[in-house]
Protein backbone atom coordinates (compact mmCIF):
# COMPACT_ATOMS: atom_id res chain seq x y z
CA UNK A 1 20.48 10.70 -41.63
CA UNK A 2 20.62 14.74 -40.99
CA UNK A 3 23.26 15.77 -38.54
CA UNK A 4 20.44 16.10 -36.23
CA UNK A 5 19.71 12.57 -36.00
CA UNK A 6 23.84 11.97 -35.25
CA UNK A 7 24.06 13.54 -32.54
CA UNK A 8 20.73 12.61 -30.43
CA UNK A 9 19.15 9.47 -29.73
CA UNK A 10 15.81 8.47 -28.72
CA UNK A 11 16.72 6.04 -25.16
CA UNK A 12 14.68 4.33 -22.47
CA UNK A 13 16.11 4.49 -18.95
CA UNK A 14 15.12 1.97 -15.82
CA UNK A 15 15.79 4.17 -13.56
CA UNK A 16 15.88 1.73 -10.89
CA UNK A 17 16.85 1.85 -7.26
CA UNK A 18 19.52 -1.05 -7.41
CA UNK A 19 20.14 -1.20 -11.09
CA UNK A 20 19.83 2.10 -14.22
CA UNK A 21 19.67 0.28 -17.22
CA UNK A 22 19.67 2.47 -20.74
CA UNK A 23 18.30 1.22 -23.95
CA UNK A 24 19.19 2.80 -27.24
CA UNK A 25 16.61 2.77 -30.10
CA UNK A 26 17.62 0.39 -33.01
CA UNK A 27 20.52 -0.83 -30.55
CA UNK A 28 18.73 -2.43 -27.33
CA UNK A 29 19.71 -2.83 -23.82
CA UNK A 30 23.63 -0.85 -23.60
CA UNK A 31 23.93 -0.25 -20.36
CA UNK A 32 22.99 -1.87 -17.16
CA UNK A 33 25.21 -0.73 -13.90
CA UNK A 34 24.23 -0.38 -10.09
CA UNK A 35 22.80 3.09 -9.24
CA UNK A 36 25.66 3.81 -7.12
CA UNK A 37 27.99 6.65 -7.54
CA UNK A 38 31.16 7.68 -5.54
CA UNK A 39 31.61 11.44 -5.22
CA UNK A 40 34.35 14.07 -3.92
CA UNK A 41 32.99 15.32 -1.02
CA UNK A 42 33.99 18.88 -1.10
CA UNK A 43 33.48 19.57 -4.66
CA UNK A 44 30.82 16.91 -5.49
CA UNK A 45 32.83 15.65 -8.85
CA UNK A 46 31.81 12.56 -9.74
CA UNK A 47 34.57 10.02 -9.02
CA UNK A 48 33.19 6.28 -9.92
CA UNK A 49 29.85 5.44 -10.63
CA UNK A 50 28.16 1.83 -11.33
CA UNK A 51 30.10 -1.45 -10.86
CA UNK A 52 33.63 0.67 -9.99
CA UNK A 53 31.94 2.50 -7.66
CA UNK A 54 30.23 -0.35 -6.13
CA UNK A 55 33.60 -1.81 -5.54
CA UNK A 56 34.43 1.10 -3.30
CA UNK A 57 31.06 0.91 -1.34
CA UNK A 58 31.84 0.44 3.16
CA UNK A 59 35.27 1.09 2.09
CA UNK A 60 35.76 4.67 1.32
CA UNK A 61 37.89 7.26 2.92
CA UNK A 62 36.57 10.55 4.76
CA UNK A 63 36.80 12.43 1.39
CA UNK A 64 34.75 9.79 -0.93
CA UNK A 65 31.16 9.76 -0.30
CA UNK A 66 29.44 6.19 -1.90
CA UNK A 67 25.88 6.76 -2.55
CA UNK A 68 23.29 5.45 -4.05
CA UNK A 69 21.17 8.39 -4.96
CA UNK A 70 17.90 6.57 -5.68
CA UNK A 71 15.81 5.72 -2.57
CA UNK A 72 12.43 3.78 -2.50
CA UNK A 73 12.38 4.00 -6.66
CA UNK A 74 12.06 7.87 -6.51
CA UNK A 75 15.24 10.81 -6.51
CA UNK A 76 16.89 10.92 -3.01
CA UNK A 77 19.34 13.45 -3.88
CA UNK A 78 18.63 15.30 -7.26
CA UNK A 79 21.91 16.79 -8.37
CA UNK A 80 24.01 13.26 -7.61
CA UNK A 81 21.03 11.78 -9.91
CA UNK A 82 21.42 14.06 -12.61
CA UNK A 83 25.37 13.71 -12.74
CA UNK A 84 24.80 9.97 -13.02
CA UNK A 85 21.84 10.08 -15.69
CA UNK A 86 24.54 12.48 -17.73
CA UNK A 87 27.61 10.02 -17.03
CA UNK A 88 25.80 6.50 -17.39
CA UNK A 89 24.26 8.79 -20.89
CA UNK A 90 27.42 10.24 -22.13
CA UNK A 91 29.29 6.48 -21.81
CA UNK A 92 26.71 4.64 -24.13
CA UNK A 93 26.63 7.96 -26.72
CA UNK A 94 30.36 8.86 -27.03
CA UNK A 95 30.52 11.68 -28.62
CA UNK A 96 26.43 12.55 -28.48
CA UNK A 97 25.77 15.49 -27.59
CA UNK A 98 21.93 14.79 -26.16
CA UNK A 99 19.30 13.05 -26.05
CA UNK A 100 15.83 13.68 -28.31
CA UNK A 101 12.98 11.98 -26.52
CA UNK A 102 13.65 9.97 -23.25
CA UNK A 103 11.48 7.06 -21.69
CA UNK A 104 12.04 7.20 -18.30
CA UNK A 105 10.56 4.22 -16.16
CA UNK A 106 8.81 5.09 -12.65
CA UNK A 107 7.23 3.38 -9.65
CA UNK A 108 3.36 4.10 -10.27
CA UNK A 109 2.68 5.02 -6.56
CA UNK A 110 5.16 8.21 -7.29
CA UNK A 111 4.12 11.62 -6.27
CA UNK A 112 3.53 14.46 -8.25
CA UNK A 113 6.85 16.16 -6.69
CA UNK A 114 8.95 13.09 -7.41
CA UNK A 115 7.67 12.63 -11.18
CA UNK A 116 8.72 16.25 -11.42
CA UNK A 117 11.65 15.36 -10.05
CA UNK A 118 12.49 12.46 -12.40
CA UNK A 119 11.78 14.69 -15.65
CA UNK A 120 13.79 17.53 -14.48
CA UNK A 121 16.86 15.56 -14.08
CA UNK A 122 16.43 13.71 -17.23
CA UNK A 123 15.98 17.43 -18.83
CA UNK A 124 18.85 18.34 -17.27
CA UNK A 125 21.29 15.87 -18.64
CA UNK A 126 20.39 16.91 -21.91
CA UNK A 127 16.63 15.54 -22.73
CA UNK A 128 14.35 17.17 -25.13
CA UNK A 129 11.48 15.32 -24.49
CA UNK A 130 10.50 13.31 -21.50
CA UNK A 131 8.19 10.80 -21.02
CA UNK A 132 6.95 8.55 -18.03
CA UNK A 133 5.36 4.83 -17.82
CA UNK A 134 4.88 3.33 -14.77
CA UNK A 135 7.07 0.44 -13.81
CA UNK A 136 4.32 -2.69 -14.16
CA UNK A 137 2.98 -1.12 -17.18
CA UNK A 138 6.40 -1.32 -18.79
CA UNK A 139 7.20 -4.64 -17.18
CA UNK A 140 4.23 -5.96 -19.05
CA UNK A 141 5.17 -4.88 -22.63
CA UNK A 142 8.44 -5.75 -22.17
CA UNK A 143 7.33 -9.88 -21.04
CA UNK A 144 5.17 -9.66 -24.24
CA UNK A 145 2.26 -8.75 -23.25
CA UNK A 146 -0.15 -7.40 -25.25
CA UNK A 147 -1.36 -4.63 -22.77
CA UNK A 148 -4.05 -3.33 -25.29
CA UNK A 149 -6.08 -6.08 -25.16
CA UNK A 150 -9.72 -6.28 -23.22
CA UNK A 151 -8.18 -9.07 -20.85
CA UNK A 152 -6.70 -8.55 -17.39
CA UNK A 153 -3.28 -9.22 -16.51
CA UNK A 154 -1.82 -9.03 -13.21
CA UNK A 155 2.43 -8.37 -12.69
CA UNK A 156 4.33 -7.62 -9.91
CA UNK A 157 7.66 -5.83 -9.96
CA UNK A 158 9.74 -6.36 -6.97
CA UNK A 159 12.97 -3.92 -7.77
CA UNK A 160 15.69 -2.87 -4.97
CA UNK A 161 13.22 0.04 -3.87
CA UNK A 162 9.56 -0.89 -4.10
CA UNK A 163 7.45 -3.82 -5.43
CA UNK A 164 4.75 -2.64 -8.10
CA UNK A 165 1.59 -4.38 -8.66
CA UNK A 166 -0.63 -3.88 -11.32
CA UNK A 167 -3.62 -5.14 -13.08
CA UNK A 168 -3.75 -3.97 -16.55
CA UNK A 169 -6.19 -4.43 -19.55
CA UNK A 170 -7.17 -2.05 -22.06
CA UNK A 171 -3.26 -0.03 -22.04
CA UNK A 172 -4.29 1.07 -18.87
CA UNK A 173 -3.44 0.11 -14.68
CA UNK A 174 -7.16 -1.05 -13.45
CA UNK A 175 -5.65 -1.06 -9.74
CA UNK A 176 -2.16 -0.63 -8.14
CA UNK A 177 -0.57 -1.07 -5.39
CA UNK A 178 3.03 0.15 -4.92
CA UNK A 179 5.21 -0.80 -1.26
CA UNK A 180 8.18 0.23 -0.16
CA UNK A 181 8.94 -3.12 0.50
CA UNK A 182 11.34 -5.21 -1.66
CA UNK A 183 15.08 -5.85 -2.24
CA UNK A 184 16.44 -3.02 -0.01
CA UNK A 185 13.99 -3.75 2.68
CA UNK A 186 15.24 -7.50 2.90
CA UNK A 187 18.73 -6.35 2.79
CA UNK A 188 17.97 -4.33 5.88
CA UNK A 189 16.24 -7.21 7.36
CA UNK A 190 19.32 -9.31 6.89
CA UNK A 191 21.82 -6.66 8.52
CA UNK A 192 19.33 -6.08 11.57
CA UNK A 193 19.13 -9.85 11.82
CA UNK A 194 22.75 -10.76 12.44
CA UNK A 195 23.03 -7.78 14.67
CA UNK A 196 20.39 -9.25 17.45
CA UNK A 197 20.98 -12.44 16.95
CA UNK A 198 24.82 -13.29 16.38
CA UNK A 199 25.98 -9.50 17.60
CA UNK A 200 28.03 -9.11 14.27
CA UNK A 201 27.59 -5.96 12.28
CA UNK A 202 27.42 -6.50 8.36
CA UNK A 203 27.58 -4.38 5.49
CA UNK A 204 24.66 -4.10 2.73
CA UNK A 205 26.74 -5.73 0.28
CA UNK A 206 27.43 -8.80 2.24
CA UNK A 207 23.59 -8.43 3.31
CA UNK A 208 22.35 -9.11 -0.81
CA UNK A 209 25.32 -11.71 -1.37
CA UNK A 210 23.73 -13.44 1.45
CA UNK A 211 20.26 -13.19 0.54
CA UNK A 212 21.14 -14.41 -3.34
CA UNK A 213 23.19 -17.37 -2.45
CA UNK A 214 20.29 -18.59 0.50
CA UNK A 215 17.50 -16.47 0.78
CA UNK A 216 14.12 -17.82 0.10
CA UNK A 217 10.74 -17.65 0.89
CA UNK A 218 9.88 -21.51 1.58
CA UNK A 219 11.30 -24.40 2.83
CA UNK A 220 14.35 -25.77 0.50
CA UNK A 221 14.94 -29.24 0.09
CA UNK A 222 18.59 -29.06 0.72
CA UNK A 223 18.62 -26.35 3.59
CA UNK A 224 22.35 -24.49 3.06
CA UNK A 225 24.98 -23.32 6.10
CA UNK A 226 27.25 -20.67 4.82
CA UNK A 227 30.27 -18.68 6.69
CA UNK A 228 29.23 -15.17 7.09
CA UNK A 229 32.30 -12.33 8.57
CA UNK A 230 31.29 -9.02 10.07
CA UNK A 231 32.42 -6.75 12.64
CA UNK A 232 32.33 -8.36 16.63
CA UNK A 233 29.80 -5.50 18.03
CA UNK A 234 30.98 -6.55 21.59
CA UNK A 235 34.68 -6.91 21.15
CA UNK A 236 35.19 -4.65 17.64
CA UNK A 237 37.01 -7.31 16.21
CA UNK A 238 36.63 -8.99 12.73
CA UNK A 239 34.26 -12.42 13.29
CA UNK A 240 33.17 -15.39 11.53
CA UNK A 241 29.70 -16.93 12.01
CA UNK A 242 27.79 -19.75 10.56
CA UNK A 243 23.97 -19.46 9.94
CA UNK A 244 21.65 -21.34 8.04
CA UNK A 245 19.13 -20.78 5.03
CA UNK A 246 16.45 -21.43 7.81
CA UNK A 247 17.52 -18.15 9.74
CA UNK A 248 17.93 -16.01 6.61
CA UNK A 249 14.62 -17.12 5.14
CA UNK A 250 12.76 -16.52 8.91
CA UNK A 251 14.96 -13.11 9.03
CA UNK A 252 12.81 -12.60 5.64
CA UNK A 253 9.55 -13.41 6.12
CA UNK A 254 8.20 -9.82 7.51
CA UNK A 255 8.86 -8.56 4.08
CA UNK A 256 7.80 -11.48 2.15
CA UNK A 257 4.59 -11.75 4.43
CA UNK A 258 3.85 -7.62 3.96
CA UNK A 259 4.25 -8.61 -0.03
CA UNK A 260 1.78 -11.23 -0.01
CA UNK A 261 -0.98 -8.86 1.59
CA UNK A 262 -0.97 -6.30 -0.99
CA UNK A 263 -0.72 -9.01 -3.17
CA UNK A 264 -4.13 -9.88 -1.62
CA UNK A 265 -5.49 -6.11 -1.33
CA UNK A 266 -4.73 -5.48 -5.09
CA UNK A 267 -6.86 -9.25 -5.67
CA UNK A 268 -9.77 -7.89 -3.89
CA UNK A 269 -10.19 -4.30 -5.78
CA UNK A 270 -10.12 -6.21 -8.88
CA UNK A 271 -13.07 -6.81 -11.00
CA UNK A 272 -14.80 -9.96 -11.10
CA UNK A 273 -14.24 -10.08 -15.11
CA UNK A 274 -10.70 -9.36 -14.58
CA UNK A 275 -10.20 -11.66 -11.68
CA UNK A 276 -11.39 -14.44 -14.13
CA UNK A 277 -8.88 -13.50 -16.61
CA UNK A 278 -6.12 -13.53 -13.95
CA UNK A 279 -7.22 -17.43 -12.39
CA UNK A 280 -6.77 -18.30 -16.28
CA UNK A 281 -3.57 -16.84 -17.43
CA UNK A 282 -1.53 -16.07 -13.75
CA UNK A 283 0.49 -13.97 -11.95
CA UNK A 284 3.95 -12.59 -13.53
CA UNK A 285 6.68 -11.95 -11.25
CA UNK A 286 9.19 -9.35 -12.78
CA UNK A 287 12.45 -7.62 -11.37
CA UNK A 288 15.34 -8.54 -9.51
CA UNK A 289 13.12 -9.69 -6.54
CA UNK A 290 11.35 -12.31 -7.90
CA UNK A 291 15.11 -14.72 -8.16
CA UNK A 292 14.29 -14.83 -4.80
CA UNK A 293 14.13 -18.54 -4.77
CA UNK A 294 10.55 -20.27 -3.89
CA UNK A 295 8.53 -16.73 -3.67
CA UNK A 296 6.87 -17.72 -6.90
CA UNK A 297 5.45 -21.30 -5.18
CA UNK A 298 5.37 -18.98 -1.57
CA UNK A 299 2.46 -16.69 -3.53
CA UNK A 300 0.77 -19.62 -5.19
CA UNK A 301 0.54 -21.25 -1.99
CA UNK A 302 -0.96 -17.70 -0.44
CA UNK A 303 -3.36 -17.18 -3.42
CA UNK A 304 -4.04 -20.51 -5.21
CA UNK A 305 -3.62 -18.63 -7.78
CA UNK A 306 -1.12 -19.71 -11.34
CA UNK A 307 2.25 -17.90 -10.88
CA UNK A 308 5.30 -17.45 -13.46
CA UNK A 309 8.96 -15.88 -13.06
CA UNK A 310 9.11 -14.02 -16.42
CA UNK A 311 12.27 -13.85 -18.57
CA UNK A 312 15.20 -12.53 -17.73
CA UNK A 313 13.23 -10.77 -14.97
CA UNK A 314 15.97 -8.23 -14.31
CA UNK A 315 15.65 -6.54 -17.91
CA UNK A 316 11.99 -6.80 -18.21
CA UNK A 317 11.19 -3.01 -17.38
CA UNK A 318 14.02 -1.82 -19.45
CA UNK A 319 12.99 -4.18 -22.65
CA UNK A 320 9.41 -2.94 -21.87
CA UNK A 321 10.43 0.57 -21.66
CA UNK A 322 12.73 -0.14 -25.01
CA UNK A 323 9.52 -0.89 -27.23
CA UNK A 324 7.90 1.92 -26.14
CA UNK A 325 10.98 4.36 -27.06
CA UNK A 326 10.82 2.50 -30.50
CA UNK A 327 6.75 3.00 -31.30
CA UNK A 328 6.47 6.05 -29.00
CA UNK A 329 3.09 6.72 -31.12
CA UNK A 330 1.26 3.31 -30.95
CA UNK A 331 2.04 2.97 -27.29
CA UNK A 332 1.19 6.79 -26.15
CA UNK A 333 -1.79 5.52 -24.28
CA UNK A 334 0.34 3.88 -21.68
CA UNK A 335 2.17 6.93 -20.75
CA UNK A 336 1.92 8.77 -17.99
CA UNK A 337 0.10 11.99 -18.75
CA UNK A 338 1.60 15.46 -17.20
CA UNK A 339 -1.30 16.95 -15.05
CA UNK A 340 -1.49 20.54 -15.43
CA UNK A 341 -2.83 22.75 -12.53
């Protein structure tokens, strides 16, 4: 090993909307942290970023600024993303002093602007060499799929930002379709639900605990009452109100109902030979989203079609993104290729 090879390392980076995950070649998965970073406002120094800094989220002072600098999968603020991409970097490589080749995993709806975007900050923190895969794509190697093969395979990717789906054969995405619709969204929907109906104001962090611990997407066979506190929007005050799953699931199903249809659209672009493959081997549901309990049976139901929660959905993208950072030759057909004008 030349001095060379000491100092850089090939990673993979899910650069996710909730969640950055970081995968070191010959090491695995070494970081995983929310994509949330807590800055000085005046200077812009980085102050806490990932779980510390998601500890301080709704309860900062007028100095701190929480953010999470990922929007919709794609760079909302570009020189917060870069500090974090550096930081969450430097942590996992103490002492490195960059970073050779970088697989960096992206929504496959993005825009030329925002892929630009994505491989200028990774440059920036210290990258030699960038690469891109699209989100499903890498979802699919990392579940174990062999994407080379002449056979279709359908996967959606519901992240914090945007829910990917794909059907891929031959290392390649036959047809896409890529919403901003998924974790964020039904956080949102959450919030905006307790403010109509129980006039209580709630923070985005109480919003997700309250969609993990009840959400779902179909009827469950225990329904569940929890205690929810918020802000009194009449009277100011801290409150306590009680709500059922049945509320949070109906305060969910615009989202969950918007999935489902481009579910459906992606279905009908497909090709009959591919369609075939898909009634025989199923739908994989990948990402954070698809805990949500009952949305696999809540699709099967829609589309009468097989459905399966992968592994450890959560890492899937990273792991996928991983194998590709480890064979970067046999799998350079499923990168995304730079278009020059």
């Amino acid at each position: 090993m030349g001095l060379l090879d000491f100092f850089s390392a090939d990673i993979a980076i899910d650069l996710g909307t909730a969640n950055t995950l970081i995968y070191i070649k010959g090491k695995g998965i070494v970081l995983n942290e929310p994509s949330i970073v807590a800055f000085d406002k005046n200077s812009k120094r980085i102050i806490a970023l990932g779980n510390k800094a998601k500890e301080m989220q709704g309860r900062e002072h007028k100095e701190i600024k929480v953010c999470r600098p990922m929007r919709d999968g794609v760079i909302a603020d570009f020189e917060i993303t870069e500090g974090m991409i550096r930081a969450f970097i430097k942590r996992v490589r103490a002492g490195a002093f960059s970073s050779r080749r970088v697989v960096v995993a992206v929504p496959s709806g993005v825009t030329e602007v925002e892929k630009r975007a994505v491989r200028d900050s990774a440059e920036h923190a210290g990258a030699k060499e960038v690469h891109l895969v699209a989100e499903p794509m890498a979802a699919a190697i990392g579940i174990g799929i062999d994407v080379e093969a002449p056979v279709g395979n359908m996967i959606i990717d519901i992240g914090g930002g945007t829910t990917e789906i794909a059907v891929i054969a031959l290392a390649g995405i036959v047809n896409e379709e890529s919403i901003r619709i998924a974790g964020d969204e039904m956080n949102y929907a959450i919030m905006q639900f307790f403010k109509k109906n129980h006039n209580i104001l709630i923070g985005e962090r109480t919003a997700e605990a309250i969609k993990c611990e009840v959400g779902s997407a179909v009827p469950l066979k225990e329904e569940i009452t929890i205690q929810v506190k918020g802000r009194d929007l009449v009277g100011g005050i801290p409150k306590t109100t009680e709500v059922s799953s049945v509320e949070i699931r109906e305060a969910l199903n615009e989202c969950i109902v918007q999935i489902v249809e481009a579910v459906r659209q992606t279905l009908e672009r497909t090709p009959p030979e591919l369609s075939a493959d898909i009634l025989d081997r199923g739908i994989m549901l990948t990402g954070g989203g698809a805990l949500l309990k009952g949305l696999d049976e809540r699709i099967r139901m829609e589309t009468n079609l097989p459905v399966h929660i992968a592994e450890d959905p959560l890492t899937a993208v990273a792991r996928g993104a991983g194998k590709i950072i480890e064979n970067l030759n046999h799998y350079s057909k499923v990168l995304i290729r730079n278009r020059r004008y």
